[in-house]
Protein backbone atom coordinates (compact mmCIF):
# COMPACT_ATOMS: atom_id res chain seq x y z
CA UNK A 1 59.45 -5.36 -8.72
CA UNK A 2 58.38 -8.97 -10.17
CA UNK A 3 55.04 -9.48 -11.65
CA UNK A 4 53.97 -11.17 -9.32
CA UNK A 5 54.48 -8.57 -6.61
CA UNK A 6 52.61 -6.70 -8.55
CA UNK A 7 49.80 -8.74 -9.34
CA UNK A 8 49.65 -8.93 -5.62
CA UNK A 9 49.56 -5.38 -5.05
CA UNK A 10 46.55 -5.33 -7.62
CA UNK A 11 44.67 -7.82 -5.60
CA UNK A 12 45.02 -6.12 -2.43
CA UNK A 13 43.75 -2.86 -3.71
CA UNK A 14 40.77 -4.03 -5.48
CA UNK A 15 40.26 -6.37 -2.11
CA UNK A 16 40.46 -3.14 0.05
CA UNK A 17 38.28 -0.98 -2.35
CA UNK A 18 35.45 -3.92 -2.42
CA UNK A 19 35.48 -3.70 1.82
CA UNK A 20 35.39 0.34 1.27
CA UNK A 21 32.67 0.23 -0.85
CA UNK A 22 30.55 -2.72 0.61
CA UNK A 23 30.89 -0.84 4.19
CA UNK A 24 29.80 2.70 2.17
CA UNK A 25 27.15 0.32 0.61
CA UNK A 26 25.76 -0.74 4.14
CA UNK A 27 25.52 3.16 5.73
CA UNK A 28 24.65 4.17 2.83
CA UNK A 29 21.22 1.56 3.32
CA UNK A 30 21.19 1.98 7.18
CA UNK A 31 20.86 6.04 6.49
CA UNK A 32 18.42 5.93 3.44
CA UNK A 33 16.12 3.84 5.92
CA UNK A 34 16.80 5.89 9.13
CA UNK A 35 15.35 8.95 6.61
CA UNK A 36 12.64 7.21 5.65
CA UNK A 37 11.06 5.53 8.52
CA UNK A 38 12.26 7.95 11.23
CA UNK A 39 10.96 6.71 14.31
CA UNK A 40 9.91 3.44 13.10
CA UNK A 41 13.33 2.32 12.23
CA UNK A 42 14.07 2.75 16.25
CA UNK A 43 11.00 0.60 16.66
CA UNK A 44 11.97 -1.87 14.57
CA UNK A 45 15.08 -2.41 16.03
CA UNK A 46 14.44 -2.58 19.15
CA UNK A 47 11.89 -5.41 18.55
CA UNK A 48 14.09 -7.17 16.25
CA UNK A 49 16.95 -6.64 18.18
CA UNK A 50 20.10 -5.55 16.02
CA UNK A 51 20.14 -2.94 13.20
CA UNK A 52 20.63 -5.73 9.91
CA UNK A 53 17.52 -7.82 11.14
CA UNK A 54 15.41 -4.39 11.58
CA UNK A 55 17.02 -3.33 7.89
CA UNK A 56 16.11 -6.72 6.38
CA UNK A 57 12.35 -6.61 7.74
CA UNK A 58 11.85 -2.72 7.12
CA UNK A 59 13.53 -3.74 3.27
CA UNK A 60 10.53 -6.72 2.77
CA UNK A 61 8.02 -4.38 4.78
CA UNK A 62 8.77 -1.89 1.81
CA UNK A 63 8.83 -4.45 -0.85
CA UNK A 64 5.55 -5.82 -0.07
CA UNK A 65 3.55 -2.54 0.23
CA UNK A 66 4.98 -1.74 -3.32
CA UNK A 67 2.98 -4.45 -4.95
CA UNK A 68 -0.70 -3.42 -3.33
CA UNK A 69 -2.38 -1.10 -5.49
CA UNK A 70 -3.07 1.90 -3.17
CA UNK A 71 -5.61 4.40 -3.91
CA UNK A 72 -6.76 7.60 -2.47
CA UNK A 73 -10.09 7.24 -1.41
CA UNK A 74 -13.37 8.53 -3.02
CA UNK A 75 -15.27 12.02 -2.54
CA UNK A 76 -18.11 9.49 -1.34
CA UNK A 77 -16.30 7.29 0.37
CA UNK A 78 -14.39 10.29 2.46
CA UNK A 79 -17.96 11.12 2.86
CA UNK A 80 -19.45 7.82 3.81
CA UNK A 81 -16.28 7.44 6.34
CA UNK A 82 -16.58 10.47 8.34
CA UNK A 83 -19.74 10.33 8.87
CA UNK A 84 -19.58 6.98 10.17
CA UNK A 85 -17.13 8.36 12.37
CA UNK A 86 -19.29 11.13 13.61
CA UNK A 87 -21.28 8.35 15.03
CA UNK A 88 -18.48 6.35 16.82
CA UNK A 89 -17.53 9.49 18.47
CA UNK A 90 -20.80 10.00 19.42
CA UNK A 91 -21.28 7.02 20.69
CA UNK A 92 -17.96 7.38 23.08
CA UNK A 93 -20.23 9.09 25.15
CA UNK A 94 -22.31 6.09 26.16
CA UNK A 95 -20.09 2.97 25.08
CA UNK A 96 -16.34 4.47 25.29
CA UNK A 97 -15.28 0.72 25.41
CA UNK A 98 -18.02 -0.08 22.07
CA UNK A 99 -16.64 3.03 20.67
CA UNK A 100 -13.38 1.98 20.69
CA UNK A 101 -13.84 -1.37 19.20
CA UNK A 102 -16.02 0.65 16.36
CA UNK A 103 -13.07 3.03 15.64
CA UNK A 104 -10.30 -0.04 15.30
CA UNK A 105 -13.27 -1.76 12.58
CA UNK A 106 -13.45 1.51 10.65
CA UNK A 107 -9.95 2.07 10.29
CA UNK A 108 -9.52 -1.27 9.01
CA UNK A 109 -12.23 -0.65 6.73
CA UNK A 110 -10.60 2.29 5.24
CA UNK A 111 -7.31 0.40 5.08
CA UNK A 112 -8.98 -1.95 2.91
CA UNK A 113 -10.86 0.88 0.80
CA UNK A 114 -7.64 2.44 0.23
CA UNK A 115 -5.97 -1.06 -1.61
CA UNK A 116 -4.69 -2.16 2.01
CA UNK A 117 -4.84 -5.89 3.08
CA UNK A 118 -6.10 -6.81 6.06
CA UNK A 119 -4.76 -9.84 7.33
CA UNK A 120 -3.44 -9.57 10.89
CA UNK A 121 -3.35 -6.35 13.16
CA UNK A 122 0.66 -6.33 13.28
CA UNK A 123 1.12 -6.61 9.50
CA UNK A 124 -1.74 -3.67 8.99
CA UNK A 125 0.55 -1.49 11.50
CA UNK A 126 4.01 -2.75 9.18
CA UNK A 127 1.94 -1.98 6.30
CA UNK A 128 1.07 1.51 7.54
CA UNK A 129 4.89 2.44 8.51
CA UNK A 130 5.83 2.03 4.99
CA UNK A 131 3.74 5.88 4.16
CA UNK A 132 2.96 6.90 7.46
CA UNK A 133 6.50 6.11 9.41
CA UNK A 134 5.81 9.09 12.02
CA UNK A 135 2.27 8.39 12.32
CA UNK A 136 2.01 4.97 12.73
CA UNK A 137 2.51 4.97 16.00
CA UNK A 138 -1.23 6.14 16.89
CA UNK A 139 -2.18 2.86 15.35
CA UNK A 140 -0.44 0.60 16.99
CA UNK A 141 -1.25 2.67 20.72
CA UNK A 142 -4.39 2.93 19.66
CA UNK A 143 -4.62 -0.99 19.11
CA UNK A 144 -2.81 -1.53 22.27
CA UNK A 145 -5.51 0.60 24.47
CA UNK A 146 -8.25 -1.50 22.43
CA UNK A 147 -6.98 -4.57 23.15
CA UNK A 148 -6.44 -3.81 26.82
CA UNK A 149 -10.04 -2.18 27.01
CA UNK A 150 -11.34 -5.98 25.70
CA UNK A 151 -9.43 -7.61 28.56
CA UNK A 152 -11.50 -5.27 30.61
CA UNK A 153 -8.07 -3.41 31.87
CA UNK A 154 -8.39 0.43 30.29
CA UNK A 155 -10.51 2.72 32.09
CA UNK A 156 -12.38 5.70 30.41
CA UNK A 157 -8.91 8.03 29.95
CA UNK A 158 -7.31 5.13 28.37
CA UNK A 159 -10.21 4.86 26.09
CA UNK A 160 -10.21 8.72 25.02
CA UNK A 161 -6.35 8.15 24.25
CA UNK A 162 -7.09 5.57 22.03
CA UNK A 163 -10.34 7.66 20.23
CA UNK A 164 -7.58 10.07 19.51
CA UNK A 165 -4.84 7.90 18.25
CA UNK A 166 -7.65 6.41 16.16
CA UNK A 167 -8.52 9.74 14.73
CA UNK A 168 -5.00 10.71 13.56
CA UNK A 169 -4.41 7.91 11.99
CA UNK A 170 -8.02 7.93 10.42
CA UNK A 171 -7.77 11.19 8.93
CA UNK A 172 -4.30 9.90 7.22
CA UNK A 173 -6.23 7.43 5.84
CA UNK A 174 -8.78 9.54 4.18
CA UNK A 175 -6.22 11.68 3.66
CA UNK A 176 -7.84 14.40 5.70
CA UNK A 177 -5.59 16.55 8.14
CA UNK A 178 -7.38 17.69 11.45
CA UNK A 179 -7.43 21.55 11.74
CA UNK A 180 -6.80 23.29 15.24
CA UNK A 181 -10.17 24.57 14.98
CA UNK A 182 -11.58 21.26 15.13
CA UNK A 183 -9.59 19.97 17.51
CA UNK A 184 -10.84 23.28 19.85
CA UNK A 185 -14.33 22.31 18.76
CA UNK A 186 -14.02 18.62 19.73
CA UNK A 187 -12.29 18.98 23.24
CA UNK A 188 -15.36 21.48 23.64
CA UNK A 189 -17.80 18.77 23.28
């Protein structure tokens, strides 16, 4: 065999191994992010409508969540918070719609308490899905209901739905889980 058939032989190899390892690279990525976001990754690529887009923008979504300085919240302020949101569920009974509109203002509120931005509702949700991938999606229901309750098209079951999507992700937020016996308690009232 002549050098150069050798040198050739060379080339093709490490040419074949780069292709093996940039493809191992890629599932490798796809699968760490599948794990991670669970259901949002779905969501995400359905809206951005092929699996490298919805990698690239979960990727930044990540990146850009890393450099807030999150913070659990306050004995006080977990305090302060729930009983504000005593009141908004209180007030479902006369003002579902005002209710609703209350909960959406205190969870951004405790967003922002806990080191969150608030800039606009869709990057609060992207922001969310970064620590809360399975949860997220009471946020952005919940936002959906509210937003059809303001156009005046969400009727009183609509508006419970959203009180409770509101709540779950709320008690993520101050890092509160819901016990069944308050959940008994509440459907009670």
């Amino acid at each position: 065999m002549s050098t150069g058939t050798i040198v050739a032989i060379i080339v093709a190899v490490v040419v074949i191994l780069a292709v093996v390892a940039f493809a191992l690279s890629k599932t490798r990525r796809s699968k760490t992010l599948k794990t991670k976001f669970g259901p949002e990754y779905d969501h995400t690529v359905s809206t951005a409508g092929d699996a490298r887009r919805a990698e690239e923008l979960l990727e930044r979504r990540q990146e850009r969540v890393e450099k807030y300085h999150l913070r659990a919240l306050r004995p006080e302020e977990i305090d302060r918070f729930s009983r504000e949101w005593k009141d908004v569920q209180a007030k479902f009974v006369d003002d579902p719609k005002g209710a609703v509109a209350d909960a959406d203002r205190l969870v951004s509120e405790a967003m922002k308490a806990r080191g969150y931005p608030i800039p606009d509702i869709q990057t609060r949700i992207e922001d969310l899905s970064v620590e809360h991938p399975h949860e997220v999606t009471h946020f952005r229901e919940a936002h959906e209901i509210a937003q059809r309750s303001a156009a005046g098209n969400a009727n009183t079951e609509d508006l419970r739905q959203a009180m409770q999507h509101y709540r779950s992700i709320f008690e993520i937020l101050l890092d509160r889980r819901v016990t069944a016996t308050e959940v008994h308690e509440e459907v009670k009232r």
